[in-house]
PDB file of N, CA and C in Angstrom:
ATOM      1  N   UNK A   1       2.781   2.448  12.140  1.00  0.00           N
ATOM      2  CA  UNK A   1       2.779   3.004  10.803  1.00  0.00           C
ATOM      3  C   UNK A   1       3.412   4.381  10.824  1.00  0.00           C
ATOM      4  N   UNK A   2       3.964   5.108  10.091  1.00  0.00           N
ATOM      5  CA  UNK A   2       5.196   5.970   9.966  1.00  0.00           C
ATOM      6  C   UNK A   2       3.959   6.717   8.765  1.00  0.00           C
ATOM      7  N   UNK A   3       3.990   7.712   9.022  1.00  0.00           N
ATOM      8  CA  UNK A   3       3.448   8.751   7.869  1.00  0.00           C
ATOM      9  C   UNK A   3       4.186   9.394   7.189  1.00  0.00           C
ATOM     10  N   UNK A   4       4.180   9.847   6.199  1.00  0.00           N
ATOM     11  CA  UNK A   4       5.424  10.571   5.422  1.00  0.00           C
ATOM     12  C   UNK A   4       4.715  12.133   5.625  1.00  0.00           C
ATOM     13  N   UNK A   5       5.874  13.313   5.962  1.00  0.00           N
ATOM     14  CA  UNK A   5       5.440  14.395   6.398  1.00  0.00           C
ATOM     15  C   UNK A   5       4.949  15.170   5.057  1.00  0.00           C
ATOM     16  N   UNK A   6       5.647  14.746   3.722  1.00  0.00           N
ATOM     17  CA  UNK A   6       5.260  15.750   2.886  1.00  0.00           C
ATOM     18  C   UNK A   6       4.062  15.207   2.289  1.00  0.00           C
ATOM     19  N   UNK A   7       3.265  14.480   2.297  1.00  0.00           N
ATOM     20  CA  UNK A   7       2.047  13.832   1.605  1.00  0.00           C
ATOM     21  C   UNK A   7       1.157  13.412   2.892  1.00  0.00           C
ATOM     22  N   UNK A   8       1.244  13.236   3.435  1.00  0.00           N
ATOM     23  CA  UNK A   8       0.420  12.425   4.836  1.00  0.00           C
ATOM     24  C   UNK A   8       0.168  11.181   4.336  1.00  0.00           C
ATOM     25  N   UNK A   9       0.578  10.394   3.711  1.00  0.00           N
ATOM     26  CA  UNK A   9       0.424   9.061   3.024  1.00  0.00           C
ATOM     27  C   UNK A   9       1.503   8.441   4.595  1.00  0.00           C
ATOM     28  N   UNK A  10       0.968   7.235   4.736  1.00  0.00           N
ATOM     29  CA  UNK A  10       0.981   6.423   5.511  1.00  0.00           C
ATOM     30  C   UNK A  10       2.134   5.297   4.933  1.00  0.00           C
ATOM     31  N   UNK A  11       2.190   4.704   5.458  1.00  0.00           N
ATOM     32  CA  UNK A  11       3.638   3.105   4.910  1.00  0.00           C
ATOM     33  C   UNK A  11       2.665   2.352   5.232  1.00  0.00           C
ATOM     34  N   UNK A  12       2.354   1.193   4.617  1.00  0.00           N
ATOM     35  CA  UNK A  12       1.610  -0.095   4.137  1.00  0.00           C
ATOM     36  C   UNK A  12       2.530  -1.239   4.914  1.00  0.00           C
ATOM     37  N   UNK A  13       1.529  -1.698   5.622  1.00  0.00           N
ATOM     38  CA  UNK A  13       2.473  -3.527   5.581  1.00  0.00           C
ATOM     39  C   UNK A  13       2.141  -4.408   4.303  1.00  0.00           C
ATOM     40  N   UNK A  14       3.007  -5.130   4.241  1.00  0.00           N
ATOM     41  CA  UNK A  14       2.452  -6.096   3.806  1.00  0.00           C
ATOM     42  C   UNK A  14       1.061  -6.986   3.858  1.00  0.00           C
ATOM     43  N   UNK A  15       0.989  -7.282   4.712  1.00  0.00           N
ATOM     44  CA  UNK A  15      -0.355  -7.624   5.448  1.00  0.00           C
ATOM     45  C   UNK A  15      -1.552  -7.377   5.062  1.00  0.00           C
ATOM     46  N   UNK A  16      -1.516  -5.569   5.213  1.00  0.00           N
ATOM     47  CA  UNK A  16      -2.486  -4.817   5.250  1.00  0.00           C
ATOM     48  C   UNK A  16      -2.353  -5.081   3.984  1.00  0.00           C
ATOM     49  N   UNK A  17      -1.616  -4.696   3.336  1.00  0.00           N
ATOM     50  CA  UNK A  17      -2.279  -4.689   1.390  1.00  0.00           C
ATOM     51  C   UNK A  17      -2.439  -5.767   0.801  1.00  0.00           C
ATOM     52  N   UNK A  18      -2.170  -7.316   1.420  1.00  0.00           N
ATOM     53  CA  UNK A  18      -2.975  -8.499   0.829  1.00  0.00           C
ATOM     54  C   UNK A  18      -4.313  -8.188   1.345  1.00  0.00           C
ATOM     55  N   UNK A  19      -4.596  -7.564   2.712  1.00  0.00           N
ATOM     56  CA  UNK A  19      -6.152  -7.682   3.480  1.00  0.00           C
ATOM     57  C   UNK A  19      -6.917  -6.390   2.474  1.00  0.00           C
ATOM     58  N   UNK A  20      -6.637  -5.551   1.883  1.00  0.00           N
ATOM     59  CA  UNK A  20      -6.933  -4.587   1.084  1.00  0.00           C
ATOM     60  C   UNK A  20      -7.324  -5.007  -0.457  1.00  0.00           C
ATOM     61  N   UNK A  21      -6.215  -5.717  -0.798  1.00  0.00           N
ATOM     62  CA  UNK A  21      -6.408  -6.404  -2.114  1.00  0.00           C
ATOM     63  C   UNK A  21      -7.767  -7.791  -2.120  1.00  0.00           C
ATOM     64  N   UNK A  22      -7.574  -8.338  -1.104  1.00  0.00           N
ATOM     65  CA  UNK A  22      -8.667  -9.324  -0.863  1.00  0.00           C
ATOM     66  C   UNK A  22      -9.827  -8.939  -0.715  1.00  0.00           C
ATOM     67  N   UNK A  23     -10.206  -7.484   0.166  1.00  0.00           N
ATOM     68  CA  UNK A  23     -11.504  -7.025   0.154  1.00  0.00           C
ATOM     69  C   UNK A  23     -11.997  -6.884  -1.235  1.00  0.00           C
ATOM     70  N   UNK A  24     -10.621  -5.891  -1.930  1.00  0.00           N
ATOM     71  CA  UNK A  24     -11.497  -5.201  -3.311  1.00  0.00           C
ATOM     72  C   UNK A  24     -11.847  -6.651  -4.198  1.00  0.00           C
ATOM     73  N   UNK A  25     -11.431  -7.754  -4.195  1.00  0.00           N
ATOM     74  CA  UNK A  25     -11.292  -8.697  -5.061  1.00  0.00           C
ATOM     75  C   UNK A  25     -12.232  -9.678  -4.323  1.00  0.00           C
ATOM     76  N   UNK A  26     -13.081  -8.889  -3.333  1.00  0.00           N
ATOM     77  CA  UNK A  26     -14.302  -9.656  -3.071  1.00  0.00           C
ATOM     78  C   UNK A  26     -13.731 -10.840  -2.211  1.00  0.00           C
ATOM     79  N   UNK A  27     -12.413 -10.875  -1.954  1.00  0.00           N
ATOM     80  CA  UNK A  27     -12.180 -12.641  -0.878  1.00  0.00           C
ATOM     81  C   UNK A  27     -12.444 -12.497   0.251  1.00  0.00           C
ATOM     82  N   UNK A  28     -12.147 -13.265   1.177  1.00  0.00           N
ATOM     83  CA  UNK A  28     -11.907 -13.151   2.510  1.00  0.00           C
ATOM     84  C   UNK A  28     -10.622 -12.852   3.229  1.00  0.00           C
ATOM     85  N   UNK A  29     -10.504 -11.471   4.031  1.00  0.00           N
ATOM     86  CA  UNK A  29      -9.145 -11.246   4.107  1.00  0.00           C
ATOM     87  C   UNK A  29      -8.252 -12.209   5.578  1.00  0.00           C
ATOM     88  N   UNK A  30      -9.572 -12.819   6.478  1.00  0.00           N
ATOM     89  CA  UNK A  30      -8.976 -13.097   7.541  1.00  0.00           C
ATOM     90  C   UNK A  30      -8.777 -14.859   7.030  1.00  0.00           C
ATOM     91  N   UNK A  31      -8.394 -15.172   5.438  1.00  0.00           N
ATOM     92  CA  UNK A  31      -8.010 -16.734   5.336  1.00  0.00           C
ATOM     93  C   UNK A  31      -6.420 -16.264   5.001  1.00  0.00           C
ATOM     94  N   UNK A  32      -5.873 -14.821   4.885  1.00  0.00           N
ATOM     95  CA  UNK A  32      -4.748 -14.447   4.165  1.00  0.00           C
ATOM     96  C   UNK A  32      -3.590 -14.927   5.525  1.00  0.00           C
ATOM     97  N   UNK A  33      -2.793 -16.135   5.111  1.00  0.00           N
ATOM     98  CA  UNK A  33      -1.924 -16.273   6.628  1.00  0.00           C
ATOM     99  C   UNK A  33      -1.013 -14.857   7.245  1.00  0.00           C
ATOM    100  N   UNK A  34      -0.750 -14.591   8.237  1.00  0.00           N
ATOM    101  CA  UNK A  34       0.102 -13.995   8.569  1.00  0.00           C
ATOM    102  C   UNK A  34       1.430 -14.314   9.786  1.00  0.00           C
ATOM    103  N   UNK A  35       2.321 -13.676   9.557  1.00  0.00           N
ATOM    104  CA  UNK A  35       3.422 -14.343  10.441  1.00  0.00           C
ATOM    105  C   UNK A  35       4.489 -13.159   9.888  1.00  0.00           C
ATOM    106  N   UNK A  36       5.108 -12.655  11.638  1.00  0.00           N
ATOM    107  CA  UNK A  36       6.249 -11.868  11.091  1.00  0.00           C
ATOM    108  C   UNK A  36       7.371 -12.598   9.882  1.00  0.00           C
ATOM    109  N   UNK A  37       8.227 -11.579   8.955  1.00  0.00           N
ATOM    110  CA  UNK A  37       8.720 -11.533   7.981  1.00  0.00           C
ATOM    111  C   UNK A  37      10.124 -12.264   8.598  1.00  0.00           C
ATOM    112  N   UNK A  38      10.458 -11.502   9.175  1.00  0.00           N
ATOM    113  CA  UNK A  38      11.645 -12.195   9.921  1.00  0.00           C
ATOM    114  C   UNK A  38      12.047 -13.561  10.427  1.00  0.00           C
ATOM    115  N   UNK A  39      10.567 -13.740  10.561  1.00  0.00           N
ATOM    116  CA  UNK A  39      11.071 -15.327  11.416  1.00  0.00           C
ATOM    117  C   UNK A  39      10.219 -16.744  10.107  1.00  0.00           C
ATOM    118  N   UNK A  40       9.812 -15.611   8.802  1.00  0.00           N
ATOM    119  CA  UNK A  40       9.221 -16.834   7.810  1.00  0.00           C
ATOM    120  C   UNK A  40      10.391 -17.622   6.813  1.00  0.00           C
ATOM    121  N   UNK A  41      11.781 -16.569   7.379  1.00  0.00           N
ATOM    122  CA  UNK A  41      12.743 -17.268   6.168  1.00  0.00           C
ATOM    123  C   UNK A  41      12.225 -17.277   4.689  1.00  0.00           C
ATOM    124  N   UNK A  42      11.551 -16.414   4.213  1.00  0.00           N
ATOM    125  CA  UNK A  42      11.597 -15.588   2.711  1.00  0.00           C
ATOM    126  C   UNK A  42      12.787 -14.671   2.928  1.00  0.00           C
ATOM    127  N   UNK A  43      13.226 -14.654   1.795  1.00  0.00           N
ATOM    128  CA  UNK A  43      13.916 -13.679   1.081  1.00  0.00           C
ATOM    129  C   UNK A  43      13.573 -12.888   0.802  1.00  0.00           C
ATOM    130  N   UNK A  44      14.567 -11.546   0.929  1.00  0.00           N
ATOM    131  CA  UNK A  44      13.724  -9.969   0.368  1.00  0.00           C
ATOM    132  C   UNK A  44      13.997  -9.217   1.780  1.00  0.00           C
ATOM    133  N   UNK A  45      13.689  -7.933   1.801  1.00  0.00           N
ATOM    134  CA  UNK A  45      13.692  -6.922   2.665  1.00  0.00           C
ATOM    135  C   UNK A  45      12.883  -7.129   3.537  1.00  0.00           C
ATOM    136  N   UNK A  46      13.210  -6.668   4.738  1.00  0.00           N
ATOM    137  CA  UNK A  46      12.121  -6.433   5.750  1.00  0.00           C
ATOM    138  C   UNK A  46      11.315  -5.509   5.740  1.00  0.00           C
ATOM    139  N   UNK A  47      11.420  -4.333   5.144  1.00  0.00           N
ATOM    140  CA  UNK A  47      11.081  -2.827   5.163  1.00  0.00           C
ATOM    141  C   UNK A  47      11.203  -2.588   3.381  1.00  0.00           C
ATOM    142  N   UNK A  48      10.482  -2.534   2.810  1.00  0.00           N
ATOM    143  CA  UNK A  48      10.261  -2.297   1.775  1.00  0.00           C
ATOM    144  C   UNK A  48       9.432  -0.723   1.217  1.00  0.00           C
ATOM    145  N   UNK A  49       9.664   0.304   1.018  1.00  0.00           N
ATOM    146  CA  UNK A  49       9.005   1.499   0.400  1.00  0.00           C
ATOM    147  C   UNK A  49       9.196   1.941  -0.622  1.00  0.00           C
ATOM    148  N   UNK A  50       8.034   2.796  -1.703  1.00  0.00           N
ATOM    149  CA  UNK A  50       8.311   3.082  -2.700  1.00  0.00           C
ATOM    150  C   UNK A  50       7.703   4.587  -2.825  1.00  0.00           C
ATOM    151  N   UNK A  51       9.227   5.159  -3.340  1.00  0.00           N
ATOM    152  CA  UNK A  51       9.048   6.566  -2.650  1.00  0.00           C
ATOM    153  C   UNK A  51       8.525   7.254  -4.182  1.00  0.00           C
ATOM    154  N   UNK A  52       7.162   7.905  -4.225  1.00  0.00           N
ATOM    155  CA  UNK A  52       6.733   8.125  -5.701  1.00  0.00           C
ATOM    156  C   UNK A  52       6.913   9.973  -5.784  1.00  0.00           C
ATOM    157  N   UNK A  53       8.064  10.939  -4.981  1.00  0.00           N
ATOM    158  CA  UNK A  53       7.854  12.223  -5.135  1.00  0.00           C
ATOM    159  C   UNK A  53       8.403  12.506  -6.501  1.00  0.00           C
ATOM    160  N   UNK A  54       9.498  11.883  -7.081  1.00  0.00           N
ATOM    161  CA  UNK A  54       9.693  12.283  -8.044  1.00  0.00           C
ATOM    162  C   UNK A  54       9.323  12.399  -9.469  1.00  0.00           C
ATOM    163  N   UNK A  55       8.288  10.986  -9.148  1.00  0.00           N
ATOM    164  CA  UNK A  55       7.238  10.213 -10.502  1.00  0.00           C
ATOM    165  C   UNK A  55       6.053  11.420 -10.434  1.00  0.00           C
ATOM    166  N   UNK A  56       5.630  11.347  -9.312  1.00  0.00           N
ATOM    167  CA  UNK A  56       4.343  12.458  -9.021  1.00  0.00           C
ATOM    168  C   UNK A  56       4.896  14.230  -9.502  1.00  0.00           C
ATOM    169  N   UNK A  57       6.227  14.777  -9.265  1.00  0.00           N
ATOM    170  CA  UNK A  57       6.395  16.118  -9.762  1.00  0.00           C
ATOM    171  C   UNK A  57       6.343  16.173 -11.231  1.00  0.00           C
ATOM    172  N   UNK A  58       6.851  15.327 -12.211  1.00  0.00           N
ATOM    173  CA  UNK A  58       6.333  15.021 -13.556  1.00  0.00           C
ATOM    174  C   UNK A  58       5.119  14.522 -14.052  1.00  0.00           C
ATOM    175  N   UNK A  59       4.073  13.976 -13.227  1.00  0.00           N
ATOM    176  CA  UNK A  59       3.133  13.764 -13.689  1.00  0.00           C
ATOM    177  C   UNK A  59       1.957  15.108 -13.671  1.00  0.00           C
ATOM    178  N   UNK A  60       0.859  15.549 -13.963  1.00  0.00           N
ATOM    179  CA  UNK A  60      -0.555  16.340 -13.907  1.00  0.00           C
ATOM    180  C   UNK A  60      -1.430  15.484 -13.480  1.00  0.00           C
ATOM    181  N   UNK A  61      -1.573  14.437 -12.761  1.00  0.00           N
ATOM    182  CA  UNK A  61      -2.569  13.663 -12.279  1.00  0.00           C
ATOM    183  C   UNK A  61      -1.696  13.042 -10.594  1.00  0.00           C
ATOM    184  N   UNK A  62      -2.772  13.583  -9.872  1.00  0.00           N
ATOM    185  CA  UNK A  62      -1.857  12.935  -8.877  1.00  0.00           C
ATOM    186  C   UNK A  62      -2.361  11.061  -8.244  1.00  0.00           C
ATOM    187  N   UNK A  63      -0.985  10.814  -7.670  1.00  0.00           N
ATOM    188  CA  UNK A  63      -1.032   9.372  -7.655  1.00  0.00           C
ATOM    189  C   UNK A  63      -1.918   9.046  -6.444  1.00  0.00           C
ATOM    190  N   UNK A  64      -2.512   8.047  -6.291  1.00  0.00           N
ATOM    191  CA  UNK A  64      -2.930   7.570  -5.130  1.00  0.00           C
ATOM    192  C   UNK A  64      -2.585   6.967  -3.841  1.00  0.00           C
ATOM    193  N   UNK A  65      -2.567   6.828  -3.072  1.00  0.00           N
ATOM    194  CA  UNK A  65      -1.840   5.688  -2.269  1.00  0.00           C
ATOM    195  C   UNK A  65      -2.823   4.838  -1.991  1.00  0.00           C
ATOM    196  N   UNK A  66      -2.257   3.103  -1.636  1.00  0.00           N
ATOM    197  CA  UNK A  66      -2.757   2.287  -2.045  1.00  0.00           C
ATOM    198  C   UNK A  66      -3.860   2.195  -1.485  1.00  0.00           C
ATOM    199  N   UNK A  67      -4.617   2.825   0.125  1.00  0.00           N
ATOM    200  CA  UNK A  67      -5.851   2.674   0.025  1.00  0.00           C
ATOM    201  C   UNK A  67      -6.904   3.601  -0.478  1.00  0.00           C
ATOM    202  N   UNK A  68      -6.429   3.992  -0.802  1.00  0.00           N
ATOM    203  CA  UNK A  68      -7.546   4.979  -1.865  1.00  0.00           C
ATOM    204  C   UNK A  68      -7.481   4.401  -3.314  1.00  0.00           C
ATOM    205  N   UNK A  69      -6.590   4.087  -4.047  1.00  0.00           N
ATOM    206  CA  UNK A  69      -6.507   2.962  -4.941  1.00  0.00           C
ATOM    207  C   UNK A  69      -7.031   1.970  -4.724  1.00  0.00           C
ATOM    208  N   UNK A  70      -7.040   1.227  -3.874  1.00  0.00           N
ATOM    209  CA  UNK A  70      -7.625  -0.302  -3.479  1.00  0.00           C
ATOM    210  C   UNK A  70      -9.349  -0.160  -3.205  1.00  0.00           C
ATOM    211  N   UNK A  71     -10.047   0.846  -2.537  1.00  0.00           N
ATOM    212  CA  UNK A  71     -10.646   1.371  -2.614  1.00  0.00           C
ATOM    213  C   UNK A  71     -11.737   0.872  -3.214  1.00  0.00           C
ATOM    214  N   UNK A  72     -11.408   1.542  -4.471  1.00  0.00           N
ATOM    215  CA  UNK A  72     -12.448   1.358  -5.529  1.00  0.00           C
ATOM    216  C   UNK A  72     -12.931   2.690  -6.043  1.00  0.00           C
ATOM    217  N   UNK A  73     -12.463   3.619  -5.191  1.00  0.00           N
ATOM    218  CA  UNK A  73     -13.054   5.213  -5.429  1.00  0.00           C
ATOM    219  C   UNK A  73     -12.306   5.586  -6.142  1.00  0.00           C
ATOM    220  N   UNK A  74     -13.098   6.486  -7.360  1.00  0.00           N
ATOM    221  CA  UNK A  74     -12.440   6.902  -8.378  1.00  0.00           C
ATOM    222  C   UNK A  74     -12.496   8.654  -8.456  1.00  0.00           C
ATOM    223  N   UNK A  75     -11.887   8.874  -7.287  1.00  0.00           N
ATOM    224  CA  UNK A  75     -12.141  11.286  -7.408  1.00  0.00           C
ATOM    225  C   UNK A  75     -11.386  11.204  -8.513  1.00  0.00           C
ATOM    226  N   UNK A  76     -11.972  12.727  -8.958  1.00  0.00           N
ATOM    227  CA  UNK A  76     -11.932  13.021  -9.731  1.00  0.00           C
ATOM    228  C   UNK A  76      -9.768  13.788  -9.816  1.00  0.00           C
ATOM    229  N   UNK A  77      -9.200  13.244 -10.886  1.00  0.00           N
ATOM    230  CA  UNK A  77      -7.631  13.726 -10.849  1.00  0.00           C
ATOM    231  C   UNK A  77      -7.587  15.435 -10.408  1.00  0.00           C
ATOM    232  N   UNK A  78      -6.641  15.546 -10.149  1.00  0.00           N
ATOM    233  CA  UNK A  78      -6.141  16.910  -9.567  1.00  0.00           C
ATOM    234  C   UNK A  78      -4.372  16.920 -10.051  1.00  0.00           C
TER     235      UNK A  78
END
């Protein structure tokens, strides 16, 4: 996992954020299949990021990253 230096926010697999989304949604995360991307023949990127500095300098509420979003914890905005 690769951290980003100006936020300390972390890069997400894929993986991890179906196993994240499944906790908060109450499933079971170890029925979620897994298998590298590369060798499943889907389409799409291998490396996928979504870079939010510029959404976040216009906003007054700052954004979350997805496990603190997924979470369920709601701090208070800053």
């Amino acid at each position: 996992m690769e951290t980003r230096p100006d936020t300390g926010e972390r890069s997400t697999r894929r993986y991890e954020l179906g196993e994240l989304i499944a906790r908060r949604d109450g499933l079971d995360p170890a029925r979620l299949p897994s298998a590298r991307r590369c060798v499943t023949g889907l389409p799409g990127g291998l490396e996928v990021r979504l870079d939010s500095r510029t959404t976040q300098q216009k906003l007054r509420i700052r954004l979350r990253g997805a496990r603190e979003f997924l979470s369920g914890n709601s701090p208070n905005p800053t």
